[in-house]
PDB file of N, CA and C in Angstrom:
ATOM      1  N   UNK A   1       2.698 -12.757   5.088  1.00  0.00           N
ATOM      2  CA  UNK A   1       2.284 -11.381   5.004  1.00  0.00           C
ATOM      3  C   UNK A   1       1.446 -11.060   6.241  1.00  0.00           C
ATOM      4  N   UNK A   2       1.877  -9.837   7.039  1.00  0.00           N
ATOM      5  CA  UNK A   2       1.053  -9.607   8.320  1.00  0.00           C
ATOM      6  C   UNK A   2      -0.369  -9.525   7.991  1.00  0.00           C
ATOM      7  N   UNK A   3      -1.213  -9.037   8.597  1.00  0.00           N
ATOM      8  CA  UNK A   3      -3.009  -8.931   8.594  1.00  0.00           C
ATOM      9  C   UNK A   3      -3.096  -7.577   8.427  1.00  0.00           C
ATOM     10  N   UNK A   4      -3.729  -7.301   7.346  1.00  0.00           N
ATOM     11  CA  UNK A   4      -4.186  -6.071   6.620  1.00  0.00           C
ATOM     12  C   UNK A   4      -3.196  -5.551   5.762  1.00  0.00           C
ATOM     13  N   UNK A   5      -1.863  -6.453   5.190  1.00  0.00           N
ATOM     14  CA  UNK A   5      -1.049  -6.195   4.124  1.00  0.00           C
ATOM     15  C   UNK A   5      -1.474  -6.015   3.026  1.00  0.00           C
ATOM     16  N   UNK A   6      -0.129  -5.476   2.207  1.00  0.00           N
ATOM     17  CA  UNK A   6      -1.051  -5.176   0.479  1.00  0.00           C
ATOM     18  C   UNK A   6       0.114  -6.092  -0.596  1.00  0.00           C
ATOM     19  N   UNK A   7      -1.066  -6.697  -1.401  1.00  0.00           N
ATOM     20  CA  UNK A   7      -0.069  -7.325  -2.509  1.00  0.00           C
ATOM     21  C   UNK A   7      -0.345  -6.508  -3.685  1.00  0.00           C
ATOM     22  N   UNK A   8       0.898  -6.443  -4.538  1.00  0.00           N
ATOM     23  CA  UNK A   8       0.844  -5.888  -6.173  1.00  0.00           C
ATOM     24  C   UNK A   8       0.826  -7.003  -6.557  1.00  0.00           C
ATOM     25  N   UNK A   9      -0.094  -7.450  -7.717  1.00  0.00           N
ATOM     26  CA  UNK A   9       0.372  -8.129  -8.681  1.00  0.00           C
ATOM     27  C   UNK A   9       0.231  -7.189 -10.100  1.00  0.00           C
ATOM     28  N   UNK A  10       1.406  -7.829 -10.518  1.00  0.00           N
ATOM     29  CA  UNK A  10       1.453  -7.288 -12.238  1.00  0.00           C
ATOM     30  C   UNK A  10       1.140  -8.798 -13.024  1.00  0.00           C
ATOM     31  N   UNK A  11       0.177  -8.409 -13.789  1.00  0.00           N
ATOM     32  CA  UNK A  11       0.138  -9.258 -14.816  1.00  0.00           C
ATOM     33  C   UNK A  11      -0.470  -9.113 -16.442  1.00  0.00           C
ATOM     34  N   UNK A  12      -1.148 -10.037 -17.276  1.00  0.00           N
ATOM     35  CA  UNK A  12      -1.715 -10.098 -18.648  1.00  0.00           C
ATOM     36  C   UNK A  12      -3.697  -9.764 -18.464  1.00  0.00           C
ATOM     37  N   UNK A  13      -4.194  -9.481 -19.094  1.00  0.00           N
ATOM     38  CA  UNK A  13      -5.584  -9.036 -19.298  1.00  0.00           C
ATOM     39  C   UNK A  13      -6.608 -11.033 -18.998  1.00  0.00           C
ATOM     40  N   UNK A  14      -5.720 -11.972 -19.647  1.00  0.00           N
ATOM     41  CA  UNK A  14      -5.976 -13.078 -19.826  1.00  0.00           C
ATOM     42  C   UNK A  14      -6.591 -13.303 -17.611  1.00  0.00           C
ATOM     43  N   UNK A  15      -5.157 -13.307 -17.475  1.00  0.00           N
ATOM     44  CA  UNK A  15      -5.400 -13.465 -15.752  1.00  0.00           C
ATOM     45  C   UNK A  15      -6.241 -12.686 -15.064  1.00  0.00           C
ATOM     46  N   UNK A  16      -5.908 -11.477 -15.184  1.00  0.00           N
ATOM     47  CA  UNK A  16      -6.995 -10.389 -14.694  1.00  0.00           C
ATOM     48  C   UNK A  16      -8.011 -10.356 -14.489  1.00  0.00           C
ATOM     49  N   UNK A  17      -8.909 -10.854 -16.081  1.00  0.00           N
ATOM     50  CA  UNK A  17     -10.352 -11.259 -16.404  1.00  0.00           C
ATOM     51  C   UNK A  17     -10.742 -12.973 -15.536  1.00  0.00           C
ATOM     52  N   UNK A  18      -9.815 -13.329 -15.513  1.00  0.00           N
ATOM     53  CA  UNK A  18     -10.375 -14.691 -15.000  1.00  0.00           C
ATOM     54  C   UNK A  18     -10.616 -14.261 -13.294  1.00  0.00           C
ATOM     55  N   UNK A  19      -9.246 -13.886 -12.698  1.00  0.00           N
ATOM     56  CA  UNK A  19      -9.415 -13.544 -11.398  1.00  0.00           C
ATOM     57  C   UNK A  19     -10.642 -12.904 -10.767  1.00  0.00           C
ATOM     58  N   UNK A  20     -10.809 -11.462 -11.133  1.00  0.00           N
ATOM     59  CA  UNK A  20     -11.881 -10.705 -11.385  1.00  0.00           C
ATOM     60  C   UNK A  20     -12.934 -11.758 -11.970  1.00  0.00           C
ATOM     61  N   UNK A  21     -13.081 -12.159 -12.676  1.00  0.00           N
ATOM     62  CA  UNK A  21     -14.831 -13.334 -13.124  1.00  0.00           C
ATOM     63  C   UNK A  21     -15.116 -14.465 -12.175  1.00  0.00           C
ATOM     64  N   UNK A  22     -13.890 -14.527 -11.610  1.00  0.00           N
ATOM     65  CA  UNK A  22     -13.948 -16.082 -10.071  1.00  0.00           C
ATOM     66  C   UNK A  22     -14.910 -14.813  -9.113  1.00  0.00           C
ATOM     67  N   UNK A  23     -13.973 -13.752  -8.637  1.00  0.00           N
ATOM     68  CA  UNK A  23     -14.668 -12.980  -7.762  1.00  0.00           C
ATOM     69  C   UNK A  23     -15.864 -12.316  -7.403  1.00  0.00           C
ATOM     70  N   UNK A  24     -15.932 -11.755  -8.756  1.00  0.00           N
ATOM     71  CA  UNK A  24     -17.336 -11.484  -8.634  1.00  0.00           C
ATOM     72  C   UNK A  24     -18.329 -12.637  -8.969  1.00  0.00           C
ATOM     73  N   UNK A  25     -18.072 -13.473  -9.693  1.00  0.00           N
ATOM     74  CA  UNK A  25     -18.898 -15.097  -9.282  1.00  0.00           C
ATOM     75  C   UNK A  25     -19.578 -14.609 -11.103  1.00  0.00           C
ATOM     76  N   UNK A  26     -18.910 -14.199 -11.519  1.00  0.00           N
ATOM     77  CA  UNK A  26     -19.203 -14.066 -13.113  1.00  0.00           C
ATOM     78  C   UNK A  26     -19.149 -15.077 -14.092  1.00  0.00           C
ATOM     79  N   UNK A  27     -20.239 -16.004 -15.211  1.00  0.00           N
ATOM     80  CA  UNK A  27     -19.962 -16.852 -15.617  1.00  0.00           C
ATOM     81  C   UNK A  27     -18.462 -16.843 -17.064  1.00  0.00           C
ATOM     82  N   UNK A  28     -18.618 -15.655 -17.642  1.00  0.00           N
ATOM     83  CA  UNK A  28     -17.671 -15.750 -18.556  1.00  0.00           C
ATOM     84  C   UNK A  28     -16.010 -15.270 -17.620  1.00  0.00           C
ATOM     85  N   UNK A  29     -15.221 -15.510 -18.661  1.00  0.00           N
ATOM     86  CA  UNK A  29     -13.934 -15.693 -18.293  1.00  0.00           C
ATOM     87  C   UNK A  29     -12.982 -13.960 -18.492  1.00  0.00           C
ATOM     88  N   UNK A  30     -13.900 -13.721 -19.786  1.00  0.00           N
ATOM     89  CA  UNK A  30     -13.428 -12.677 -20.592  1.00  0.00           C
ATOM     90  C   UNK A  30     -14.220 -11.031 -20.629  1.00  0.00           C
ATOM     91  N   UNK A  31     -14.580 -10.358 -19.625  1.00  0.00           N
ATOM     92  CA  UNK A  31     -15.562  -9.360 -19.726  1.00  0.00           C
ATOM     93  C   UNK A  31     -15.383  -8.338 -19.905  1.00  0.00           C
ATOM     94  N   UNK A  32     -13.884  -8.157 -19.873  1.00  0.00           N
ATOM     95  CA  UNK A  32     -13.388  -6.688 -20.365  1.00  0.00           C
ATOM     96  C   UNK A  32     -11.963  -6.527 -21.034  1.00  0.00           C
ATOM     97  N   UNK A  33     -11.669  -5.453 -21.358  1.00  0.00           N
ATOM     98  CA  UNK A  33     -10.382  -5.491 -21.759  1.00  0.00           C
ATOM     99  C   UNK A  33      -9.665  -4.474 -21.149  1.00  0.00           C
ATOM    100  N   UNK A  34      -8.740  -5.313 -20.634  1.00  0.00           N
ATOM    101  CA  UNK A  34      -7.906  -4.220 -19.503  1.00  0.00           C
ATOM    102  C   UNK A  34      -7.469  -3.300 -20.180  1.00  0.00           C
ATOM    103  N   UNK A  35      -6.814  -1.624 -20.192  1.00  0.00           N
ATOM    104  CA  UNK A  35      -6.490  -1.142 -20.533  1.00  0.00           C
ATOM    105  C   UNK A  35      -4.654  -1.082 -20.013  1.00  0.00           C
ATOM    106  N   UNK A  36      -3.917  -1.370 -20.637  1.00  0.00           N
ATOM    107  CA  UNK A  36      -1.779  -1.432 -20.650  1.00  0.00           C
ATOM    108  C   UNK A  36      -1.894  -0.311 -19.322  1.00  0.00           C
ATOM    109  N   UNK A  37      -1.495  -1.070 -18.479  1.00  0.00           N
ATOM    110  CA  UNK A  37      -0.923  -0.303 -17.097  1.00  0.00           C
ATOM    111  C   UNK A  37      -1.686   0.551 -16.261  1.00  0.00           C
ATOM    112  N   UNK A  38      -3.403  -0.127 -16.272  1.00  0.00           N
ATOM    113  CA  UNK A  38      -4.134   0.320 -15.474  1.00  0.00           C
ATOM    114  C   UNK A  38      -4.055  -0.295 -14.263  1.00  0.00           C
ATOM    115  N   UNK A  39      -5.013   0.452 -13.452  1.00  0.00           N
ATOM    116  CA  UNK A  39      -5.104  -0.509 -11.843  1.00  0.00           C
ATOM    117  C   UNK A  39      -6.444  -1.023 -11.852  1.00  0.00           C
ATOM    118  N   UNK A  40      -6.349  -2.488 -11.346  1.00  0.00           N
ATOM    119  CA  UNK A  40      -7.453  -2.844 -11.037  1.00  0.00           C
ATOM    120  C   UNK A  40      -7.372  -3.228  -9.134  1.00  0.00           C
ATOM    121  N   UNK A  41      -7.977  -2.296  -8.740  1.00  0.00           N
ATOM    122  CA  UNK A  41      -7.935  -2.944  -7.347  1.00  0.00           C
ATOM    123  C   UNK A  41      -9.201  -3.603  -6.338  1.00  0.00           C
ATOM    124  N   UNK A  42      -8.480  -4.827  -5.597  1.00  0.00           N
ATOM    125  CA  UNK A  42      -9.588  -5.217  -4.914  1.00  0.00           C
ATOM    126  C   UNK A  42      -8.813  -5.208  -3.405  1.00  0.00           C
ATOM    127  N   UNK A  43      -9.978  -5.012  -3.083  1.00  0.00           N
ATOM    128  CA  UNK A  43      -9.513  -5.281  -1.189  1.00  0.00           C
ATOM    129  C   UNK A  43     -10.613  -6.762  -0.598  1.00  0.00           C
ATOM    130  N   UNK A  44      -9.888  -7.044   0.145  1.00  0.00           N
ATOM    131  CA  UNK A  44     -10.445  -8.436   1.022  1.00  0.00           C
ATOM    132  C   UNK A  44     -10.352  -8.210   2.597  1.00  0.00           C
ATOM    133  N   UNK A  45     -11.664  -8.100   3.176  1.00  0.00           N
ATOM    134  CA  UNK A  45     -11.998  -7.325   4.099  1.00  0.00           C
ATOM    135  C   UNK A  45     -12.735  -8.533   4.725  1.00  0.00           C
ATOM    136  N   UNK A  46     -13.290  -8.611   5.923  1.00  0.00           N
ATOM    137  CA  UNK A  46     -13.933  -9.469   6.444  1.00  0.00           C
ATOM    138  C   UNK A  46     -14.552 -10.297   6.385  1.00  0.00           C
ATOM    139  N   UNK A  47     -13.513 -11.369   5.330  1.00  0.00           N
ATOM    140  CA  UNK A  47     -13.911 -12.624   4.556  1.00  0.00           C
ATOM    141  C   UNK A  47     -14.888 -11.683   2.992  1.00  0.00           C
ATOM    142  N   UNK A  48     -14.713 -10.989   2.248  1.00  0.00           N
ATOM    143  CA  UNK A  48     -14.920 -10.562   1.613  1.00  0.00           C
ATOM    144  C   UNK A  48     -14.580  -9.625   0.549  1.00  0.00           C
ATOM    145  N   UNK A  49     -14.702  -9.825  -0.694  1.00  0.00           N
ATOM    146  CA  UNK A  49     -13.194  -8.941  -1.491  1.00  0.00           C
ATOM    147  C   UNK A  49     -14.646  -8.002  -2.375  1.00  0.00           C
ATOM    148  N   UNK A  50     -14.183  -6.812  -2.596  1.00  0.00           N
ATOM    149  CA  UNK A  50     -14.799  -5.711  -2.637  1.00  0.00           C
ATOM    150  C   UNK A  50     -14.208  -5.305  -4.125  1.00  0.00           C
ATOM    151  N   UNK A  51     -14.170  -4.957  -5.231  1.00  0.00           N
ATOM    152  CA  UNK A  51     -13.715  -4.377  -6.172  1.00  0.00           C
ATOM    153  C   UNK A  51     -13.837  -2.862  -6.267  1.00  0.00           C
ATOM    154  N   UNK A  52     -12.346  -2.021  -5.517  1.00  0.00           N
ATOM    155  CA  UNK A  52     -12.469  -0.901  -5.432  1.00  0.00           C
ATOM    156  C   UNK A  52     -11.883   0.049  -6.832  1.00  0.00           C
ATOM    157  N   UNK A  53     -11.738  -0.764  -8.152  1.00  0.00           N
ATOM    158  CA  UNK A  53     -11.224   0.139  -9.031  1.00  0.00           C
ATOM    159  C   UNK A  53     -10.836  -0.988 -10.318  1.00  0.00           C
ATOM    160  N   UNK A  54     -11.530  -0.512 -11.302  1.00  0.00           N
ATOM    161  CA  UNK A  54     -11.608  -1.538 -12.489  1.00  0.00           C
ATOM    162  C   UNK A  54     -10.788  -0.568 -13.829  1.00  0.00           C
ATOM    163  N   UNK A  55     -10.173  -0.790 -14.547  1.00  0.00           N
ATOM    164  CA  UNK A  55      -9.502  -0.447 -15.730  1.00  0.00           C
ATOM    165  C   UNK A  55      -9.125   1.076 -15.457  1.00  0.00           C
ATOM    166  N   UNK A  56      -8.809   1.301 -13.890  1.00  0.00           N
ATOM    167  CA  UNK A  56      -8.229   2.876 -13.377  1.00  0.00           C
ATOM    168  C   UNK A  56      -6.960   3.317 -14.245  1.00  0.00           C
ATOM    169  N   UNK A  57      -6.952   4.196 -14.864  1.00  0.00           N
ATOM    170  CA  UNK A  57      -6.302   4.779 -15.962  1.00  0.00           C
ATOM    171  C   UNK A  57      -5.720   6.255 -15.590  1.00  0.00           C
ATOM    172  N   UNK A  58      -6.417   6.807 -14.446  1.00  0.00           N
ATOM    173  CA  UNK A  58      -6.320   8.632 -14.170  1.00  0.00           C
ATOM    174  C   UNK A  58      -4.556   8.868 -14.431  1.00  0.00           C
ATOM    175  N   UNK A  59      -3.589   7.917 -13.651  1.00  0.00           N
ATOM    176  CA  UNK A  59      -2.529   8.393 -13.471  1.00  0.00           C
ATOM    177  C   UNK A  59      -2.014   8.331 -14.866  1.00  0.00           C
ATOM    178  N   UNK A  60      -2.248   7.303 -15.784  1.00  0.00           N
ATOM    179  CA  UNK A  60      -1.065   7.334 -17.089  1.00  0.00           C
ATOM    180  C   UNK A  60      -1.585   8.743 -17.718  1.00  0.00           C
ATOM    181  N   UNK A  61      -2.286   9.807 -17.328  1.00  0.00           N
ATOM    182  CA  UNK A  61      -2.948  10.883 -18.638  1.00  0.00           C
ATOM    183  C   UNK A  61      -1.579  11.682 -17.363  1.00  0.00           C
ATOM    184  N   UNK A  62      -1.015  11.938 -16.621  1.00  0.00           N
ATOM    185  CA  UNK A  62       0.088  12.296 -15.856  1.00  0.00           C
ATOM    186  C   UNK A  62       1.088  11.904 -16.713  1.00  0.00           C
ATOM    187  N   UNK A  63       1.586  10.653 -16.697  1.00  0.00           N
ATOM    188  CA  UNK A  63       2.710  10.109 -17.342  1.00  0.00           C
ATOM    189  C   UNK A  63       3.109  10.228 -19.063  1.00  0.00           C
ATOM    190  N   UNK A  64       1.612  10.433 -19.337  1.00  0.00           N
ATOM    191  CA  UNK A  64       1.921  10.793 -20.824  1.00  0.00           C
ATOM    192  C   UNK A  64       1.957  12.154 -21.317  1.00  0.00           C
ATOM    193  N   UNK A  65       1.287  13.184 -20.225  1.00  0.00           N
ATOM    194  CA  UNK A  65       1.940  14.617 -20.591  1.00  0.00           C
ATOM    195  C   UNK A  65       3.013  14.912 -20.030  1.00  0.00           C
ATOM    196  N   UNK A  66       3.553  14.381 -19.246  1.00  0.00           N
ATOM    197  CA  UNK A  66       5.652  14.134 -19.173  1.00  0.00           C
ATOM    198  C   UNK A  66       6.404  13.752 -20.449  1.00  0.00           C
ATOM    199  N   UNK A  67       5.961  12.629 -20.594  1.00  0.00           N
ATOM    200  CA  UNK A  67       6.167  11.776 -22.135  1.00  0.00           C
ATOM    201  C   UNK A  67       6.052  13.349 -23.352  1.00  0.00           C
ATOM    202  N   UNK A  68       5.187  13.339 -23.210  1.00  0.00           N
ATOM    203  CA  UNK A  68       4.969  14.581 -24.437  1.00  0.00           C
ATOM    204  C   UNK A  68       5.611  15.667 -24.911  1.00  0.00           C
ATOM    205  N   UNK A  69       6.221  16.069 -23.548  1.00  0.00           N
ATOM    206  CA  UNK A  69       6.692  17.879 -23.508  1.00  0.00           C
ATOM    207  C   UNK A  69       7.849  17.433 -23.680  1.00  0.00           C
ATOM    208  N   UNK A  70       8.624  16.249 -22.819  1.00  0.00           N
ATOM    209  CA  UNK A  70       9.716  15.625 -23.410  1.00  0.00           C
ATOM    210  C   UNK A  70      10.204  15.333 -24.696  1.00  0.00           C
ATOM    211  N   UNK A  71       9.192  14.787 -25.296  1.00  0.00           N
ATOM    212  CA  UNK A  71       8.756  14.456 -27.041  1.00  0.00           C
ATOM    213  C   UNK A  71       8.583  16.134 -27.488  1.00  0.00           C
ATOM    214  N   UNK A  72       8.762  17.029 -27.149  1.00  0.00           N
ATOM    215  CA  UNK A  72       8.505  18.752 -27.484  1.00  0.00           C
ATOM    216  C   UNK A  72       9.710  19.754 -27.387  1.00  0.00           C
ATOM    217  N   UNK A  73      10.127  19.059 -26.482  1.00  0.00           N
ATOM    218  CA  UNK A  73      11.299  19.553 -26.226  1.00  0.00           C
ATOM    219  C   UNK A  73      12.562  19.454 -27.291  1.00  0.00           C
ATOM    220  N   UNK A  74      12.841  17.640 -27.274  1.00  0.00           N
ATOM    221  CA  UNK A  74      13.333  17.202 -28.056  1.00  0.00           C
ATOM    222  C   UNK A  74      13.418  17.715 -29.158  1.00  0.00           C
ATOM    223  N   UNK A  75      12.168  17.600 -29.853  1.00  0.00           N
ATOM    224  CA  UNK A  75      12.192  18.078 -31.356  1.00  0.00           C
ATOM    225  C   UNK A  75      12.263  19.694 -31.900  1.00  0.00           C
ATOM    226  N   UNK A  76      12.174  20.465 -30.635  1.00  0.00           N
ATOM    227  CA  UNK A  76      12.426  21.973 -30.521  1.00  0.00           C
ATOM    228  C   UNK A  76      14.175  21.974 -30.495  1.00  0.00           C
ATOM    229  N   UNK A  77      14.996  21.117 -29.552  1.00  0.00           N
ATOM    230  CA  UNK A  77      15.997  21.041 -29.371  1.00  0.00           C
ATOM    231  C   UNK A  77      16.697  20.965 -31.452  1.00  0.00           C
ATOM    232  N   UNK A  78      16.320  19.796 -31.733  1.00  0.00           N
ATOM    233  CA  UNK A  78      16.898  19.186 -32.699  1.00  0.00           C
ATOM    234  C   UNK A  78      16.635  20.092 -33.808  1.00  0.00           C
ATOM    235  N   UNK A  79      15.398  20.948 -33.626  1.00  0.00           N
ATOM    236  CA  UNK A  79      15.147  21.928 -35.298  1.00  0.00           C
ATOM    237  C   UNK A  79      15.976  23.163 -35.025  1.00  0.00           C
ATOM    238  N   UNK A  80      16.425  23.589 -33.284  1.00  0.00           N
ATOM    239  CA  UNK A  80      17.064  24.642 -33.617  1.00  0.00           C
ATOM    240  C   UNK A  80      18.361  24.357 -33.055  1.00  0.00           C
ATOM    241  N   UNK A  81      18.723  22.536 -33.819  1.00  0.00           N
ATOM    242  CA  UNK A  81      20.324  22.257 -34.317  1.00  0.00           C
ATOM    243  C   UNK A  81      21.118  22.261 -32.839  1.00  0.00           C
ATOM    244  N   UNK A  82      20.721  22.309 -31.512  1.00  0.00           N
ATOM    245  CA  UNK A  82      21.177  21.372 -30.199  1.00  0.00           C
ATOM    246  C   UNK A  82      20.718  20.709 -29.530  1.00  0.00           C
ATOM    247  N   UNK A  83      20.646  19.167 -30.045  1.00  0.00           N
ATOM    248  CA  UNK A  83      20.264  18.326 -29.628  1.00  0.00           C
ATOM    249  C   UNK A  83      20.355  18.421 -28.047  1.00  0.00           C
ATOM    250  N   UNK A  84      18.925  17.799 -27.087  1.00  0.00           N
ATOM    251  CA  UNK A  84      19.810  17.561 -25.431  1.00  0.00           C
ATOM    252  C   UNK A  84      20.093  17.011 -25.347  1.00  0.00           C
ATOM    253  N   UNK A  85      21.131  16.480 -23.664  1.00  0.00           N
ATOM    254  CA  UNK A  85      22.043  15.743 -23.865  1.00  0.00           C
ATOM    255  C   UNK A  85      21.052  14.657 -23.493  1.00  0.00           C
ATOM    256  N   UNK A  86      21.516  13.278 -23.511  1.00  0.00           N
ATOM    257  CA  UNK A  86      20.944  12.567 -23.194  1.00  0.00           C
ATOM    258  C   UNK A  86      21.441  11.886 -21.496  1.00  0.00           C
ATOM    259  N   UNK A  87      20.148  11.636 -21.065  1.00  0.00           N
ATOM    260  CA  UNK A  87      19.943  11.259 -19.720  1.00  0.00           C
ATOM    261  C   UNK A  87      19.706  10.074 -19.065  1.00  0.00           C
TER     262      UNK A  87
END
């Protein structure tokens, strides 16, 4: 990976908490509970990793009023007897 690249990792709350508790030099293993498909981001900067965003959540309240109107639609579709098509 060149110098100043970015990695994703996806993973479990189990890993997360440990990674995050090595970093910040935290004695327990377990200090939070991630929230399903948040961001936690860190950057590593001049020999030093910075925690710029812990259990970041802003975007899924986006994804779930898509989810919703979809879920509105639907059931508007189906009570007045034409289903949409499916996609």
């Amino acid at each position: 990976m060149p110098i100043g690249g970015r990695v994703t990792v996806l993973t479990h709350a189990a890993p997360i908490n440990v990674y995050l508790s090595m970093m910040l030099g935290l004695s327990a293993d377990m200090f939070f509970l991630p929230i399903p498909a948040a961001l936690n981001i860190v950057q590593f900067s001049a020999g030093r990793y910075t925690l710029q965003a812990l259990n970041e959540s802003g975007h899924l309240a986006t994804a779930l009023a898509g989810l919703e109107l979809q879920l509105e639609l639907s059931q508007a579709s189906v009570r007045n007897g034409s289903p949409l098509p499916v996609q």
